[in-house]
N, C-alpha and C. Protein backbone atom coordinates (compact mmCIF):
# COMPACT_ATOMS: atom_id res chain seq x y z
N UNK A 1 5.11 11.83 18.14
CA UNK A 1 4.05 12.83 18.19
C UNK A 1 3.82 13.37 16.79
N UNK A 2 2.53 13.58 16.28
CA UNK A 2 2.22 13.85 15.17
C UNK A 2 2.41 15.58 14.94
N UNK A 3 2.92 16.12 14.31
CA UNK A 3 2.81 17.67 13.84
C UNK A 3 1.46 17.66 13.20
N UNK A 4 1.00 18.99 13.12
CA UNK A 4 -0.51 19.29 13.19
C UNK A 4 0.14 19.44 11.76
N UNK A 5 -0.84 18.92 10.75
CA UNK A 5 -0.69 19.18 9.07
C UNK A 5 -2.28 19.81 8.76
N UNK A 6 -2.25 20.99 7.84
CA UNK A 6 -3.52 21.50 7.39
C UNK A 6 -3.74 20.94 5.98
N UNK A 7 -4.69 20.53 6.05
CA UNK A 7 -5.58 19.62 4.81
C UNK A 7 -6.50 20.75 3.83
N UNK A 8 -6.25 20.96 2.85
CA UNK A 8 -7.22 21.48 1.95
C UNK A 8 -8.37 20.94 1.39
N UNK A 9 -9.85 20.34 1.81
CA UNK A 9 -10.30 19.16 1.59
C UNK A 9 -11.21 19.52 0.01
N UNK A 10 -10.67 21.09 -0.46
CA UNK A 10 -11.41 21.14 -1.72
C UNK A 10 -10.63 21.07 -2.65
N UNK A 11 -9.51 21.25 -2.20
CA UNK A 11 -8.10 21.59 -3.01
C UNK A 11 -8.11 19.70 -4.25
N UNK A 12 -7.70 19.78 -5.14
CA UNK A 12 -7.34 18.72 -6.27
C UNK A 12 -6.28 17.56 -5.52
N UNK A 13 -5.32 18.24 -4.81
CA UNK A 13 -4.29 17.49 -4.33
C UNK A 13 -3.66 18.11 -3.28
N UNK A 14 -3.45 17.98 -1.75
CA UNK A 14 -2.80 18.97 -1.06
C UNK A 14 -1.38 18.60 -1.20
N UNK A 15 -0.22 19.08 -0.80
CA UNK A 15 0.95 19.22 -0.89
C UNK A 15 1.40 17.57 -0.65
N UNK A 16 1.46 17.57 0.99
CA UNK A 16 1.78 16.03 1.35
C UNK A 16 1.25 15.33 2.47
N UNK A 17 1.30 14.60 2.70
CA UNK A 17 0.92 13.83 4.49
C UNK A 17 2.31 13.13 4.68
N UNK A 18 2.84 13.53 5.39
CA UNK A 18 4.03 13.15 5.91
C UNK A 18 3.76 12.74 7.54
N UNK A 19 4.01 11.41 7.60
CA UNK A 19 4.21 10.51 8.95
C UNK A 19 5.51 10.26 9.11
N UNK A 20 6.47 10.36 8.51
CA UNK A 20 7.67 9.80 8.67
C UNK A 20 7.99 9.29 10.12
N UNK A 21 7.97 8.85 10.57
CA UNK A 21 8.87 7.86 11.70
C UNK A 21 7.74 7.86 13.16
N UNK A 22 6.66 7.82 12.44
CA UNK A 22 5.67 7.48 13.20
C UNK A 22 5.36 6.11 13.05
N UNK A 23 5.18 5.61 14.28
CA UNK A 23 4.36 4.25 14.37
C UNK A 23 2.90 3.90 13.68
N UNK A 24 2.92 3.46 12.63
CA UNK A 24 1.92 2.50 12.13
C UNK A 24 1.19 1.47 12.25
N UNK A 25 0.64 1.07 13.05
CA UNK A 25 0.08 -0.75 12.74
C UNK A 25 -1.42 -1.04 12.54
N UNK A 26 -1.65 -1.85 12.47
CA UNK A 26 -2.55 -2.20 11.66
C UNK A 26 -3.95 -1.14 11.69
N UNK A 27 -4.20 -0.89 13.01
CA UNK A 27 -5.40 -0.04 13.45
C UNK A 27 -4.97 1.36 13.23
N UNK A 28 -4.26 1.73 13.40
CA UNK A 28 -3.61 3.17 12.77
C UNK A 28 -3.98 3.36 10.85
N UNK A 29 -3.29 2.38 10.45
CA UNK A 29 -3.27 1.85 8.52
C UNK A 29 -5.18 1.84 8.52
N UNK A 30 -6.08 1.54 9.13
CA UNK A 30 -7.11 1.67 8.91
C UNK A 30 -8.04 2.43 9.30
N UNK A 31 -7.69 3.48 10.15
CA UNK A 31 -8.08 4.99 10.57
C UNK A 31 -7.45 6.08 9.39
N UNK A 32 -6.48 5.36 9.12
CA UNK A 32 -6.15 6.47 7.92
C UNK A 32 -7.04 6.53 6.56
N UNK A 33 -7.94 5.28 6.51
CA UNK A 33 -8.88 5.56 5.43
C UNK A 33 -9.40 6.65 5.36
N UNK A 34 -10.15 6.68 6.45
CA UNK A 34 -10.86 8.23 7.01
C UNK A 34 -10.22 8.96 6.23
N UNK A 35 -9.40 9.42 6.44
CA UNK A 35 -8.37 10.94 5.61
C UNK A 35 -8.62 10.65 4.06
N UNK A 36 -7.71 9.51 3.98
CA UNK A 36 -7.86 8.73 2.05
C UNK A 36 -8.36 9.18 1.39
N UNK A 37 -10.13 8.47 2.11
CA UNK A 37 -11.09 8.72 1.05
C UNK A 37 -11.53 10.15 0.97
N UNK A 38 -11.26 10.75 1.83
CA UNK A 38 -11.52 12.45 1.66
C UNK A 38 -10.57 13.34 1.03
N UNK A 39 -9.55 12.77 1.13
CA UNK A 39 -8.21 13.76 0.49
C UNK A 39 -7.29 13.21 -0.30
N UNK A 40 -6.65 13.82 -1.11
CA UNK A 40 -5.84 13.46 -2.23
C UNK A 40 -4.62 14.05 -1.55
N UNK A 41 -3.42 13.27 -2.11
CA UNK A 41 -1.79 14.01 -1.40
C UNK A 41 -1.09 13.68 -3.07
N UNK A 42 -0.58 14.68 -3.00
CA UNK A 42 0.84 14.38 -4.29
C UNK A 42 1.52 13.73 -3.40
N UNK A 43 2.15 13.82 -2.37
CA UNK A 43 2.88 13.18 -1.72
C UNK A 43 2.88 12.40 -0.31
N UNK A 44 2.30 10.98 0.10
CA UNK A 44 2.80 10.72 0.87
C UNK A 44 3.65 9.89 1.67
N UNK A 45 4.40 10.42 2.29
CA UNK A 45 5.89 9.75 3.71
C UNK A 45 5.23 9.13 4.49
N UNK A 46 5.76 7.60 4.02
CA UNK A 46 5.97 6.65 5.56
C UNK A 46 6.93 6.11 5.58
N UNK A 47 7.77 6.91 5.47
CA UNK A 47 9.28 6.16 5.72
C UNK A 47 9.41 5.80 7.12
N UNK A 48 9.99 5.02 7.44
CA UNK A 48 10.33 5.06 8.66
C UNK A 48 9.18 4.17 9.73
N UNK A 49 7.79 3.86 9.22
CA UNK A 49 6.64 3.98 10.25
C UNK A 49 6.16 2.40 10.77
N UNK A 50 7.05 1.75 10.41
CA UNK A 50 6.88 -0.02 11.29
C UNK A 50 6.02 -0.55 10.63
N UNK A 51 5.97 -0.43 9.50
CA UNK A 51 4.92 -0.97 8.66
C UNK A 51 4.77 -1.85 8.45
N UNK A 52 3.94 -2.99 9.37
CA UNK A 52 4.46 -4.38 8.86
C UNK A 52 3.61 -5.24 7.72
N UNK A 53 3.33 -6.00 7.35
CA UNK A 53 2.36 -7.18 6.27
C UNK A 53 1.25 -6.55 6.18
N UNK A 54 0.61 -6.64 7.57
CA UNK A 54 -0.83 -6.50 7.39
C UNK A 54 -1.23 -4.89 7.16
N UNK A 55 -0.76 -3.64 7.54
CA UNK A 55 -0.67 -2.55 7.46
C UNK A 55 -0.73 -2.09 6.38
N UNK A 56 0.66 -2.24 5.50
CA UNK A 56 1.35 -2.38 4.60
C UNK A 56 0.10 -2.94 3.28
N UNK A 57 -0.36 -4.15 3.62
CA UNK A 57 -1.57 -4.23 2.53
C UNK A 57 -2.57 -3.63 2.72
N UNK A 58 -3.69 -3.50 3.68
CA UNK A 58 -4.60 -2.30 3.60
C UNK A 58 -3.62 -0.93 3.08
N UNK A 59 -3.02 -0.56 3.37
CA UNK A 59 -2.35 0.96 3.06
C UNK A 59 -2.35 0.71 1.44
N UNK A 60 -1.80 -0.06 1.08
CA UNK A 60 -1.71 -0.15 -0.58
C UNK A 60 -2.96 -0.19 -1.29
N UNK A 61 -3.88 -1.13 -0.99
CA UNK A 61 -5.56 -1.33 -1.18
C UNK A 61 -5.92 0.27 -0.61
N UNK A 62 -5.70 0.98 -0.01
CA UNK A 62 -6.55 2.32 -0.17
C UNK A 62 -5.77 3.28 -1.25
N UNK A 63 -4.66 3.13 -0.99
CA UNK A 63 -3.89 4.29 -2.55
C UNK A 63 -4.35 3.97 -3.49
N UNK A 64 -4.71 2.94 -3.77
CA UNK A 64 -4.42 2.26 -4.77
C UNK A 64 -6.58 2.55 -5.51
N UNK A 65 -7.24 2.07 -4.56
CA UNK A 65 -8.66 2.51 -4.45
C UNK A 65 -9.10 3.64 -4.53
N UNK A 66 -8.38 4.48 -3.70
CA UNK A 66 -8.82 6.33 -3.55
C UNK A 66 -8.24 7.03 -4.63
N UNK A 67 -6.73 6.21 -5.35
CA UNK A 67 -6.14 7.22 -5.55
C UNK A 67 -5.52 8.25 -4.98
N UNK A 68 -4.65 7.96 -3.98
CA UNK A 68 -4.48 8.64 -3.00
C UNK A 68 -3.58 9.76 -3.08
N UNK A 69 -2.64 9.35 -3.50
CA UNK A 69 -1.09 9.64 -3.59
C UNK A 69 -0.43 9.61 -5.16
N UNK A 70 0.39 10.43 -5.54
CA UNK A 70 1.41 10.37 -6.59
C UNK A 70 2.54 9.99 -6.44
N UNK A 71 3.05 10.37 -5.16
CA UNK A 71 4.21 9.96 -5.13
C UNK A 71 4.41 9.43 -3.43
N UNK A 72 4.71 8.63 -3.19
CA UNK A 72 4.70 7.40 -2.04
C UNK A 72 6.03 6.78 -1.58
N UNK A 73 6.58 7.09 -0.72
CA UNK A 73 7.77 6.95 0.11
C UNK A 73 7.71 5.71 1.12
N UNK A 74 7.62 4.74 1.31
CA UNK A 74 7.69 3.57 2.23
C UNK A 74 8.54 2.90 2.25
N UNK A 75 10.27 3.62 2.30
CA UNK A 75 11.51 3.31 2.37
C UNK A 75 11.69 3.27 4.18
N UNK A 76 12.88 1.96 4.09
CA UNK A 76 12.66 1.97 5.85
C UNK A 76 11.64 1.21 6.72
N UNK A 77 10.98 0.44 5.96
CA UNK A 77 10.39 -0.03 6.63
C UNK A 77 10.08 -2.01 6.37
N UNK A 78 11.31 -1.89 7.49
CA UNK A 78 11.54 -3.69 7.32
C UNK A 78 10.90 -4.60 7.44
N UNK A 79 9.70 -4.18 8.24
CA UNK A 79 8.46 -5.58 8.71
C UNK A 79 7.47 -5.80 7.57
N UNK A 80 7.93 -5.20 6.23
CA UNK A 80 7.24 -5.50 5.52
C UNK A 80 7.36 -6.91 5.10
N UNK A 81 6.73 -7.40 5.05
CA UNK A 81 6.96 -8.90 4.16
C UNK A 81 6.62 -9.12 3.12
N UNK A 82 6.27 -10.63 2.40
CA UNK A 82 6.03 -11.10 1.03
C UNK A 82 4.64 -10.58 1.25
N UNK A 83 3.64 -10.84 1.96
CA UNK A 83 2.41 -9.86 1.40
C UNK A 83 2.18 -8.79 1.06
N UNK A 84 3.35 -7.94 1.98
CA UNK A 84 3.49 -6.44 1.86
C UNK A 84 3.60 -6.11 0.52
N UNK A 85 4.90 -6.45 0.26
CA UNK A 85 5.02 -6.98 -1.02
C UNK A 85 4.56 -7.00 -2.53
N UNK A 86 3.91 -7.97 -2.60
CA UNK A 86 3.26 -7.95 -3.55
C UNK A 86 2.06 -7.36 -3.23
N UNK A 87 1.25 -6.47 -2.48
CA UNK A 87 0.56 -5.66 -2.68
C UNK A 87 1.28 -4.56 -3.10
N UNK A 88 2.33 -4.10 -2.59
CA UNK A 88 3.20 -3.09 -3.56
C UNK A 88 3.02 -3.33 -4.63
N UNK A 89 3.37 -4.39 -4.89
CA UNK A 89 3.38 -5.04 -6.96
C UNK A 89 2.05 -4.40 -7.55
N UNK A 90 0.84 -4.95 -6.69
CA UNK A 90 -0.12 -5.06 -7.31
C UNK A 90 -0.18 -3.16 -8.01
N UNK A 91 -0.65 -2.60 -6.42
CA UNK A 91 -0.45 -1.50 -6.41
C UNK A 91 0.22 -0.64 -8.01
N UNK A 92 1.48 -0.99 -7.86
CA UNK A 92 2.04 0.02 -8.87
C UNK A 92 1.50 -0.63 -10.20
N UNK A 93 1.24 -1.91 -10.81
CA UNK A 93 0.94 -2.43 -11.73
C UNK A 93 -0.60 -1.92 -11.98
N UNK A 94 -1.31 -1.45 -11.43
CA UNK A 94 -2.54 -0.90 -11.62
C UNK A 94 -3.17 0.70 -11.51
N UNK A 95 -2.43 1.20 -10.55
CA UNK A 95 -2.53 2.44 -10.63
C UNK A 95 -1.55 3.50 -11.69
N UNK A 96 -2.30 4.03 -12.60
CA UNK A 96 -1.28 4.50 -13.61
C UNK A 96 -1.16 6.06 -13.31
N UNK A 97 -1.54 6.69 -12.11
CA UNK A 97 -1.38 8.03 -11.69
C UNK A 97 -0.26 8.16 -10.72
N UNK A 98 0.38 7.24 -10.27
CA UNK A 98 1.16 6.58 -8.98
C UNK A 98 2.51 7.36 -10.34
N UNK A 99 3.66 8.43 -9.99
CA UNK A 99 4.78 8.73 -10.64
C UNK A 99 5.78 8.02 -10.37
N UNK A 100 5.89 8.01 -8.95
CA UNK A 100 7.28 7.61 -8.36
C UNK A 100 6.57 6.71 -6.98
N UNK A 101 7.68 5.53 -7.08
CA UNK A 101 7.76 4.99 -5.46
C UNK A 101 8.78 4.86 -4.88
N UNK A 102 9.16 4.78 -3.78
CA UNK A 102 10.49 4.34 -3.00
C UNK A 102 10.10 3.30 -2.78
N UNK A 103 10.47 1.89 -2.91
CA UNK A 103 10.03 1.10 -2.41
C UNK A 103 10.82 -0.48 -1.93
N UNK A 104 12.29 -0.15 -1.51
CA UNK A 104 12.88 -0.55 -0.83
C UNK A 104 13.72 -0.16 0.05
N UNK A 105 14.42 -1.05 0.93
CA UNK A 105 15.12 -0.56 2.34
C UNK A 105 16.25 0.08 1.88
N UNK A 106 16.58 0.40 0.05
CA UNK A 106 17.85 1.60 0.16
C UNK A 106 17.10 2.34 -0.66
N UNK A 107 15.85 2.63 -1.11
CA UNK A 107 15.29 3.44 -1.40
C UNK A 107 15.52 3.85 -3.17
N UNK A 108 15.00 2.73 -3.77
CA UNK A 108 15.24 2.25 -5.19
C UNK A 108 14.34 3.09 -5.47
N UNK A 109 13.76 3.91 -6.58
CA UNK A 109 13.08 4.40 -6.83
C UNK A 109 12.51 3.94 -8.25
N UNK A 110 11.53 3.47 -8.40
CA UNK A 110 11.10 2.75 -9.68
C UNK A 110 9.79 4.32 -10.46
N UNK A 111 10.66 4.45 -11.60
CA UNK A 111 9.44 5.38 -12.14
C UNK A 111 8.78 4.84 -13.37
């Protein structure tokens, strides 16, 4: 179940969007554009959220497009695969506002 989070939609950056251990898949990862392109997060949590290949690359293609996020948590989440993957790669190799990622299953943090 999702906790109700309040969005500042004039605000520069709101605090965070935290999903943590919510279910993700693919149609979920692409309803979240909606939010994306309207709002900026310093921080957001998907740890935990079943993120698999296909998810996992749209989700990166919108941070990565909107500018979404500064700092991005997607530790925990094993169904990622080699596409997942290297859209991560791409991701951090292009976005130069991106500070911090978690971005493996023990939660490596590459800055």
């Amino acid at each position: 179940m999702l906790i109700p989070q309040t969005l500042d939609v004039d605000a520069d950056r709101n605090e965070c969007l935290d999903l943590r251990g919510e279910m993700l898949c693919s149609p979920h990862c692409e309803t979240l554009e909606e939010v994306l392109k309207r709002v900026q997060f310093k921080n957001i949590n998907l740890e935990a959220t079943s993120l698999d290949d296909e998810g996992s690359v749209a989700l990166f293609d919108m941070v990565e497009y909107y500018e979404s996020a500064t700092h991005l948590n997607i530790s925990r989440n094993n169904n990622i695969g080699v596409r997942g993957w290297q859209a991560c790669s791409r991701m951090i190799k292009r976005v130069r506002h991106i500070d911090r990622k978690i971005v493996s299953y023990r939660c490596t943090v590459f800055t």
